[in-house]
Structure formats: C-alpha cells, structure tokens
Protein backbone atom coordinates (compact mmCIF):
# COMPACT_ATOMS: atom_id res chain seq x y z
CA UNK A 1 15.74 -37.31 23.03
CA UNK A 2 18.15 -35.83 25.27
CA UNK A 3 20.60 -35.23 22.12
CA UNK A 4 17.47 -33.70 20.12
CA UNK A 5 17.04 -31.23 23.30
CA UNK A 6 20.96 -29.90 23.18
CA UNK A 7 20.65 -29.61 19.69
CA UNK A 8 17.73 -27.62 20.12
CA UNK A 9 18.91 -25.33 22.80
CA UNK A 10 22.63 -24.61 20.94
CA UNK A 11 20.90 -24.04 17.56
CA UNK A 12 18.82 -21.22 19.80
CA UNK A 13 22.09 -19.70 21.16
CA UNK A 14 23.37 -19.37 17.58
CA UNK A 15 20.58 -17.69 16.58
CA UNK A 16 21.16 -14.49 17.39
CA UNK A 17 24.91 -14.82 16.27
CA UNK A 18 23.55 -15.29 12.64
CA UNK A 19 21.23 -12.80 12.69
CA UNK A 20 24.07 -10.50 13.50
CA UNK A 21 26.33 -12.25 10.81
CA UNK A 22 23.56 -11.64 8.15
CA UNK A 23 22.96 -8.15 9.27
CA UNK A 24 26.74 -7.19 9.27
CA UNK A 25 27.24 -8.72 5.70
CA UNK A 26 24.12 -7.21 4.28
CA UNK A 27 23.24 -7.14 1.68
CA UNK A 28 24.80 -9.90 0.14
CA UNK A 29 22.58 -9.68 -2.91
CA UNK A 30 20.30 -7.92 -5.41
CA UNK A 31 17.13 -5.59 -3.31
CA UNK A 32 14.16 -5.85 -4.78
CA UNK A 33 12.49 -2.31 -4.36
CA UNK A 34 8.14 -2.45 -5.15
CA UNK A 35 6.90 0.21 -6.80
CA UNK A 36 2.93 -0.02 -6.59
CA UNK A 37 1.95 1.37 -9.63
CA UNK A 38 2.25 1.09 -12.90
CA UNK A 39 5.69 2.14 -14.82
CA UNK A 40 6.17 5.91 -15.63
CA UNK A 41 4.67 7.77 -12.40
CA UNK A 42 6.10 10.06 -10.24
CA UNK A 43 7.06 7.06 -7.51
CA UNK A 44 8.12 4.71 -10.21
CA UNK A 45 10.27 7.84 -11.44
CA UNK A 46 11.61 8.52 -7.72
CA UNK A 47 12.36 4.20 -7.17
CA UNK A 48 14.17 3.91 -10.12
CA UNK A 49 16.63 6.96 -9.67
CA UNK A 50 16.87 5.69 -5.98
CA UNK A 51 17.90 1.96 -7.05
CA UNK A 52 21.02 3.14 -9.37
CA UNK A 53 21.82 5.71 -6.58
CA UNK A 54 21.45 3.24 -3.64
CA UNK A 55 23.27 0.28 -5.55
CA UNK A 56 26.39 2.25 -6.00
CA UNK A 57 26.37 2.99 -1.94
CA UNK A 58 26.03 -0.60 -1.17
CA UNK A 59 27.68 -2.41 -3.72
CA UNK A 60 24.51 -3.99 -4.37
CA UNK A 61 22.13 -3.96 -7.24
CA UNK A 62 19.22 -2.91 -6.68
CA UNK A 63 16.40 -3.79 -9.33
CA UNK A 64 12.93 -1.86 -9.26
CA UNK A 65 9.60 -4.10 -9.85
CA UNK A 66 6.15 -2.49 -10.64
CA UNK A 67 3.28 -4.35 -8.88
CA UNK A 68 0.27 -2.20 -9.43
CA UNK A 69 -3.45 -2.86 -8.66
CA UNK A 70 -5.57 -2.11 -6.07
CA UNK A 71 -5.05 1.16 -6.14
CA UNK A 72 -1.43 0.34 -4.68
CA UNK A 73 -2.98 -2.28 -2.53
CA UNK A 74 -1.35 -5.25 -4.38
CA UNK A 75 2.49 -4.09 -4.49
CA UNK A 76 2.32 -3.14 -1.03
CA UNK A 77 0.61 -6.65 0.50
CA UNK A 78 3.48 -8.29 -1.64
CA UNK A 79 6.51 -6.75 0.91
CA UNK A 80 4.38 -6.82 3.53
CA UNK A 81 4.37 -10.72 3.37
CA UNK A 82 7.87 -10.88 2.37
CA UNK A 83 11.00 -12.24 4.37
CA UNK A 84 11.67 -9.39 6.60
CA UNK A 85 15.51 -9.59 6.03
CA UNK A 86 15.83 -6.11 3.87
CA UNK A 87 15.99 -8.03 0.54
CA UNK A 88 12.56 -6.69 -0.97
CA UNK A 89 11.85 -3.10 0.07
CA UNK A 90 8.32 -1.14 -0.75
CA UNK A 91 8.17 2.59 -1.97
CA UNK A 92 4.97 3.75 0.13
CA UNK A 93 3.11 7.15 -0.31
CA UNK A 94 0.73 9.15 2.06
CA UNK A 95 -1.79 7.72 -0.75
CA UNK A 96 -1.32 4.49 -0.42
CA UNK A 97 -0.11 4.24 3.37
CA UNK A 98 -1.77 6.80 5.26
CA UNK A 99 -5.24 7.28 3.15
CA UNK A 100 -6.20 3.90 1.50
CA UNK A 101 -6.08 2.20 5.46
CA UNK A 102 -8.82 4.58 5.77
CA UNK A 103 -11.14 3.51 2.50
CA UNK A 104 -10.86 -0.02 2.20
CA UNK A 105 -10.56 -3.38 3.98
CA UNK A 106 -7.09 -4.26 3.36
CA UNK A 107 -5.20 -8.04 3.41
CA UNK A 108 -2.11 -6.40 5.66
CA UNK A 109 -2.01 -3.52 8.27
CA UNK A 110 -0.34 -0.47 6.96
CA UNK A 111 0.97 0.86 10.30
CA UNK A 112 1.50 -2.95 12.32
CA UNK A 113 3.22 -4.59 9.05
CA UNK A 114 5.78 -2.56 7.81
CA UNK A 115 9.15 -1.12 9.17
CA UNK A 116 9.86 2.45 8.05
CA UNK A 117 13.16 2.60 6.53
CA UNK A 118 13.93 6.15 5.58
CA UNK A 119 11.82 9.25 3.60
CA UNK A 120 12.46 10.03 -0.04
CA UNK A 121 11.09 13.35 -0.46
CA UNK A 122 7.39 15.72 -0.01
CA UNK A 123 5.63 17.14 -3.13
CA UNK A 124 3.52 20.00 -2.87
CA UNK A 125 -0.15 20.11 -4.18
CA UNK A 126 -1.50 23.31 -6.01
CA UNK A 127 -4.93 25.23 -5.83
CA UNK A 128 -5.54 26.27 -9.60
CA UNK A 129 -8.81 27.81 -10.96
CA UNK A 130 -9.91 28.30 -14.16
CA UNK A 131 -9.05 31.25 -15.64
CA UNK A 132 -12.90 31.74 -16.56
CA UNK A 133 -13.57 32.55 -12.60
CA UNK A 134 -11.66 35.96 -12.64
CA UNK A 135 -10.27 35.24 -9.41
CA UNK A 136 -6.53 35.88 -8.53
CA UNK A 137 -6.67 34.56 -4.63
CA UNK A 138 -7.80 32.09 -2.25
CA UNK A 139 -9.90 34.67 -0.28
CA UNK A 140 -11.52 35.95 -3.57
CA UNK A 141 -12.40 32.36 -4.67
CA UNK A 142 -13.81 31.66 -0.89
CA UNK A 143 -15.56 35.05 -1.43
CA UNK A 144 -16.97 33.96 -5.03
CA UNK A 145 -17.96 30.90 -3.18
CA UNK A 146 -20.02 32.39 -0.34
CA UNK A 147 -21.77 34.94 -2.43
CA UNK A 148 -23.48 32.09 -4.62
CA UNK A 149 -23.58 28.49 -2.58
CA UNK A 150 -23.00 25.42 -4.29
CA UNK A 151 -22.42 26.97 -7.87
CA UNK A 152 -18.75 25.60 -8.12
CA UNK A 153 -17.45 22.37 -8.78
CA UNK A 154 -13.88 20.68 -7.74
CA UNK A 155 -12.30 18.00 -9.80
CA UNK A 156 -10.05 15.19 -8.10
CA UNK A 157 -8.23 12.14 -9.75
CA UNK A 158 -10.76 10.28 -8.53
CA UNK A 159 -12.32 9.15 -4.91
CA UNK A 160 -10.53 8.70 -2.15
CA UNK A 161 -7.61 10.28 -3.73
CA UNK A 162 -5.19 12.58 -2.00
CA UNK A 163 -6.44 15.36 -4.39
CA UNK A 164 -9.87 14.91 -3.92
CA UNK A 165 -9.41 14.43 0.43
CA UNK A 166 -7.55 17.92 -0.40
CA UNK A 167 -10.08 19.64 -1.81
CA UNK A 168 -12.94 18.55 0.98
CA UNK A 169 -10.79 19.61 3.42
CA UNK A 170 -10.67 23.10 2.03
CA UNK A 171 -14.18 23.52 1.85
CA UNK A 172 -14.35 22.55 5.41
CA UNK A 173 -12.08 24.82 6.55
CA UNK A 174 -13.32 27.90 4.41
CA UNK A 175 -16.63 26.88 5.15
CA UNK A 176 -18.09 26.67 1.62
CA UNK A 177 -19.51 24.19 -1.19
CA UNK A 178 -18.68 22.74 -3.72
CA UNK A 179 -19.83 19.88 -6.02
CA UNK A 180 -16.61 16.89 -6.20
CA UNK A 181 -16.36 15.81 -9.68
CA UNK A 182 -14.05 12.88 -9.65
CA UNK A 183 -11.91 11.95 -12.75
CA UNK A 184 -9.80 8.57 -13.40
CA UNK A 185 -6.58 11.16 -13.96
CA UNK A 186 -5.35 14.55 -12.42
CA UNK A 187 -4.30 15.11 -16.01
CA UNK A 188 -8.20 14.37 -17.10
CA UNK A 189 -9.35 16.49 -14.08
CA UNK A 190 -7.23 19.74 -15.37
CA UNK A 191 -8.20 19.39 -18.54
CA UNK A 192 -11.78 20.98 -18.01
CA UNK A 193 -10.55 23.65 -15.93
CA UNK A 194 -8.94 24.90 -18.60
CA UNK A 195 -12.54 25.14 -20.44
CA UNK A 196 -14.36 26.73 -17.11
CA UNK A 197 -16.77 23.43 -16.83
CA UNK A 198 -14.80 22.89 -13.50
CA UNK A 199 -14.41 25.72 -11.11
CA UNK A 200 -10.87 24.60 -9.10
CA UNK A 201 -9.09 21.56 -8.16
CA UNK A 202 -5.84 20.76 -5.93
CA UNK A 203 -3.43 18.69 -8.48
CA UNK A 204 0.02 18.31 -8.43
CA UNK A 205 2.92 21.07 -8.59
CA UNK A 206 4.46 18.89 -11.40
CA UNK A 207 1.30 18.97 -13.92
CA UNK A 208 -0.36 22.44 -12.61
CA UNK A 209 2.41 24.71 -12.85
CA UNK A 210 3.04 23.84 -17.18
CA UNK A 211 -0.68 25.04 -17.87
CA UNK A 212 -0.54 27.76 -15.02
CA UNK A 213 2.30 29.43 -16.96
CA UNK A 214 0.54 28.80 -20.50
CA UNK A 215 -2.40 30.26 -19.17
CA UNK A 216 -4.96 27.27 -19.57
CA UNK A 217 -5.23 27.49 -15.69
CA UNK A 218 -4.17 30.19 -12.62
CA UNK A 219 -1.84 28.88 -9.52
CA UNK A 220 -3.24 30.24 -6.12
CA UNK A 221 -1.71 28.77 -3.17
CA UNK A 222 0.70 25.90 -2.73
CA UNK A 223 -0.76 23.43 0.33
CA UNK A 224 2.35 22.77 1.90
CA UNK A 225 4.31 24.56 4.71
CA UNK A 226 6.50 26.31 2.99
CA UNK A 227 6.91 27.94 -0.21
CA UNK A 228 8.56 25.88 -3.36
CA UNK A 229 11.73 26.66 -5.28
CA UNK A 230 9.97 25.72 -8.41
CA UNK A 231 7.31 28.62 -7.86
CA UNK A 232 8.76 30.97 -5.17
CA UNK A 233 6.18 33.72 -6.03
CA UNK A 234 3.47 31.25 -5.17
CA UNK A 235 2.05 31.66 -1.41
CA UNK A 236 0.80 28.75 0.63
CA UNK A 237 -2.89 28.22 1.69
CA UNK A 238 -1.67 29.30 5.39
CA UNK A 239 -0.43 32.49 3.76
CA UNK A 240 -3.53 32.89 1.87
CA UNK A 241 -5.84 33.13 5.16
CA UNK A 242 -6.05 29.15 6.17
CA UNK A 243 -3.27 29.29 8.92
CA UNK A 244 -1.53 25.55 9.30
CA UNK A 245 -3.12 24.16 6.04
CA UNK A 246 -0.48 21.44 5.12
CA UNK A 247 -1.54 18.46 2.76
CA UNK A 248 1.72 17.73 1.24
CA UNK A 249 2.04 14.13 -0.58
CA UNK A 250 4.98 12.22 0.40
CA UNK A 251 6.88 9.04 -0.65
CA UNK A 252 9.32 6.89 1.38
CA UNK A 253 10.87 3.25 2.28
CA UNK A 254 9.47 0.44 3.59
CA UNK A 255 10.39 -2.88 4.49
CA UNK A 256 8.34 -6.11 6.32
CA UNK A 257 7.81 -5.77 9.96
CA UNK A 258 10.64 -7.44 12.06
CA UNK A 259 13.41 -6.26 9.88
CA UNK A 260 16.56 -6.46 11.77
CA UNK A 261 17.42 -2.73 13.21
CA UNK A 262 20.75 -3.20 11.84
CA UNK A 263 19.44 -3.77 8.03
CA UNK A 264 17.18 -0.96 8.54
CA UNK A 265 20.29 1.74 10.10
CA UNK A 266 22.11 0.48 6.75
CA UNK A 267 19.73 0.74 4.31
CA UNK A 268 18.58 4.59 6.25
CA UNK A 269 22.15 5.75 6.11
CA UNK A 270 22.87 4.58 2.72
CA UNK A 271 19.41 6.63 1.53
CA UNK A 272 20.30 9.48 3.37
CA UNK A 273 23.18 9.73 1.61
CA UNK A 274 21.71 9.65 -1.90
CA UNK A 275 19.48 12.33 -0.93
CA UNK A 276 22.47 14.46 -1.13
CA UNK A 277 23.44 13.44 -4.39
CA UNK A 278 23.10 16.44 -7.32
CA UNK A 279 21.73 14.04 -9.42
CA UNK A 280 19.24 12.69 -7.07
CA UNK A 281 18.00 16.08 -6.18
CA UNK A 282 17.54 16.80 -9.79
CA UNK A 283 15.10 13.95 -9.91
CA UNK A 284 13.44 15.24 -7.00
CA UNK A 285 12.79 18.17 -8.50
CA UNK A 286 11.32 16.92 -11.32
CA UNK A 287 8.34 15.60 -9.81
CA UNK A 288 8.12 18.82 -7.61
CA UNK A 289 9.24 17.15 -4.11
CA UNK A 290 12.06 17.90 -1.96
CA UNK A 291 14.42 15.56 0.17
CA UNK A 292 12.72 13.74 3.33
CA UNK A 293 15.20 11.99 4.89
CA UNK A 294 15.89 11.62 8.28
CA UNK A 295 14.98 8.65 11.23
CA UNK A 296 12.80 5.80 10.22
CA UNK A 297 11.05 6.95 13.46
CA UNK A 298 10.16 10.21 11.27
CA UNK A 299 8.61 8.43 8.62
CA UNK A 300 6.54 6.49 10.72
CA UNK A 301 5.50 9.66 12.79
CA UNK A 302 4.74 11.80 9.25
CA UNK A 303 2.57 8.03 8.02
CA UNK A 304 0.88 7.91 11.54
CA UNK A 305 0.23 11.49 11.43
CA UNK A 306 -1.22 12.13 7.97
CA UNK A 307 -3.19 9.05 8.63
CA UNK A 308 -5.09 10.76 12.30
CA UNK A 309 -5.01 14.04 9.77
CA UNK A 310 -7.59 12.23 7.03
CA UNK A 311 -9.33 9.98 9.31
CA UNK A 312 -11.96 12.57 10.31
CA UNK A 313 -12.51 14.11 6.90
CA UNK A 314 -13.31 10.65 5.40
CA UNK A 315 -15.56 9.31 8.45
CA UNK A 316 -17.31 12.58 8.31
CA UNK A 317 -18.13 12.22 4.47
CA UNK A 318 -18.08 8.38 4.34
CA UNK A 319 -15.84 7.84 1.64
CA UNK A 320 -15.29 4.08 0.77
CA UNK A 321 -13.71 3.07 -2.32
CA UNK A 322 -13.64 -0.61 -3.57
C-alpha cells in the first residue's frame, strides 16, 4: 500500500510537468476544426481557408470536418465533449452560440463548455425592400409602415434565425408591424422580394448586394457599426435614424472547456496572424465579413454579449424552435 501511495503522489507531481511538455510541443499532430453545417456555406468557406492558412503557421495540418444537424447543435456538442487538449477545434457563430442557447434545450452549455480561442471575422446584415414599395430609406419605409399598420410582411431564413431576430428587433425599435414570413433559405426569402409579395427582409451583405445592384431588390441600411468596403455608399441603420442599431453576425474559434491556456495563446497567435494574410482577407471578403481577431477574452465578451442582446427579444415573443 505504502508503495501504491508514493506512486500516487509522484505521478501527481508530474502532472503538471506533462501538461507543460504537451503544451510546449503542441501540436504534435493533425487539428481537427468542426464546421457545423453542411459543406459550401459561408463558415464552411471561412474554416477551410483558415485550416490551409493555420497549418502552414504551425507546421500542422489542419483538416476541416462538416458535422451539421440541429441547426448547428450536433457539430458543436461533438467539441464540446472532446479531449480539451486543442486537437479538435469548433468554428462557432453568433447563430449557433449566442442565439440557439436561447431557443432550444441543448445537450452542452454554450457559454460554461467551450474555451474561446480567437475571432475570425463580423459580416454585416442588409435591410433591402422590394423595389415595388417605392421607398429609398429606412425612415420612408418606417413612415410607409405607420401610415397603414400591419400591411407589410418581413421574410427571414427561417425561425429563430439571426435574420429573422433582426428583423423583430427593428420593428421594436421603430415601433411598427409587420407580418414574419419565415423561409427554409435567405436565398428563398429574397426571392419574393424581388416580386413585391414580401415587403423587406434583413439578409446577408453577400447575397443582397448581387440583386440590389441588378435591381431585383433596393439596399437601405447596413446593421452593423460601421459602414462596409464592399458598399461604402450604403449607411447603417444608426445613420438612418436608429442610433446604436448593431446586429452584425460573427464567426470565431472554439475549443472544449479546460483547454490548457498555453494551447489556447498558440493557437490565438497563430490565427491572428492569418488574419493578416492577403489571401485570407480576400476570403473574408467574400462572404462580406471583416477580420475579428484579438483576445479569446473578446470573443467570449462579443458571444456573452450578443447572447444578453437577443435574450429579451426572444422571451418577449416566445420564440422556441425544435
């Protein structure tokens, strides 16, 4: 017994020597990095520029592996139980991470179970009408609005969805109605603006701005902060008379709780990095989002913050999704 005991207490007193050793020789092979979706998206677009990008800076590959369902539910409960030693790493978005907490019963906490590594980039959202409205602003479409209550409709990519949380929260905060008309696609939900038998809808800057400049639908307002290089001309909803309106869609890294800080410094300072990279800018741009970056403490702050912004607007409308 006595010999099992000094084992025991010497294989605790090398413990933290091999976490170290791991840490310092990490990673030592391939990274796994979850994409929650299906192949082709905007975040499976953004994961696999990342992994050829991020495997050059650590002299690691790093393979991407789609694991949707759930409405990203199923990829992200698959990292969240993983070994937290930096070897299987989740792309989250303020869909999936910050709103679907809020909808659903979930097997993992969103917030409690994950580590945030490092931000990838923010995407814009657009307010388009259909041309068919004859309105060129966002106070003439909250005037339009006013003068005949509850004649407008909204479309949204579905329930629960970024762009349909979006849109509510403009009608709160302009103070008018509007029937939500929820589609299984944001390509499905422009596609009868174009015709007038849907009024507006917030969508993103990557499919919206195509048809604005064909015509089939008119840009208003961007909903983040600031203006986007892709469409400088284009003012923000806090520009347009809704001061502070920001409902910006994010993506970023995350890995299982209890990663070591070490991994996680690595793997942040090996991402901030490739945000700087021409080539990983480019991609960034092609799904309308700029570079995050920055702490993992920032990430979790933006997740933790967007997730206290939506909370009210879904417990006020009781939105549940199954």
């Amino acid at each position: 017994m006595r010999s099992y005991v000094v084992s025991f207490l010497a294989s605790l007193m090398l413990t933290p020597a091999l976490h170290a050793e791991t840490a310092q020789n990490y990673p030592s092979r391939p990274i796994t990095i979850v994409v929650p979706f299906a192949a082709g998206g905007s975040t499976d677009a953004l994961a696999r520029a990342l992994s050829n990008h991020l495997g050059n800076k650590l002299g690691q590959s790093v393979v991407v592996e789609n694991k949707p369902g759930a409405a990203g539910a199923i990829g992200a409960a698959n990292v969240a139980s993983a070994p937290a030693d930096g070897y299987k790493l989740l792309v989250a978005t303020s869909s999936t991470h910050s709103i679907l907490p809020l909808l659903r019963e979930l097997p993992y906490d969103s917030i409690k179970d994950f580590t945030p590594v490092a931000g990838l980039g923010v995407a814009p959202n657009v307010l388009v009408v259909s041309p068919t409205l004859n309105v060129s602003s966002v106070a003439e479409l909250i005037a339009l609005a006013k003068k005949d209550p509850g004649a407008l409709t909204f479309s949204s990519s579905g329930t629960g969805t970024i762009t349909h949380l979006i849109g509510e929260q403009f009608l709160q905060r302009a103070g008018i109605e509007a029937a939500h008309i929820p589609y299984k696609t944001g390509v499905q939900a422009l596609g009868d603006i174009t015709t007038g038998r849907v009024s507006f809808a917030f969508d993103s800057v990557v499919w919206t701005l195509p048809q604005s400049q064909n015509g089939k639908v008119k840009a208003l307002a961007l909903t983040s902060k600031e203006r986007s290089a892709l469409a400088p001309s284009l003012p923000t909803m806090s520009e347009s008379g809704l001061p502070n309106f920001d409902a910006a869609t994010w993506f970023g890294i995350m890995a299982p709780s209890g990663t070591p800080p070490s991994v996680v410094d690595k793997l942040n300072t090996a991402i901030n990095d490739v945000l700087k990279d021409p080539a990983m800018l480019d991609q960034l741009r092609q799904v309308g989002a700029v570079p995050l970056g920055g702490s993992p403490e920032t990430l979790g702050r933006l997740a933790g913050d967007e997730m206290q912004q939506w909370k009210p607007v879904i417990s006020q409308l009781k939105i549940k999704v199954e």
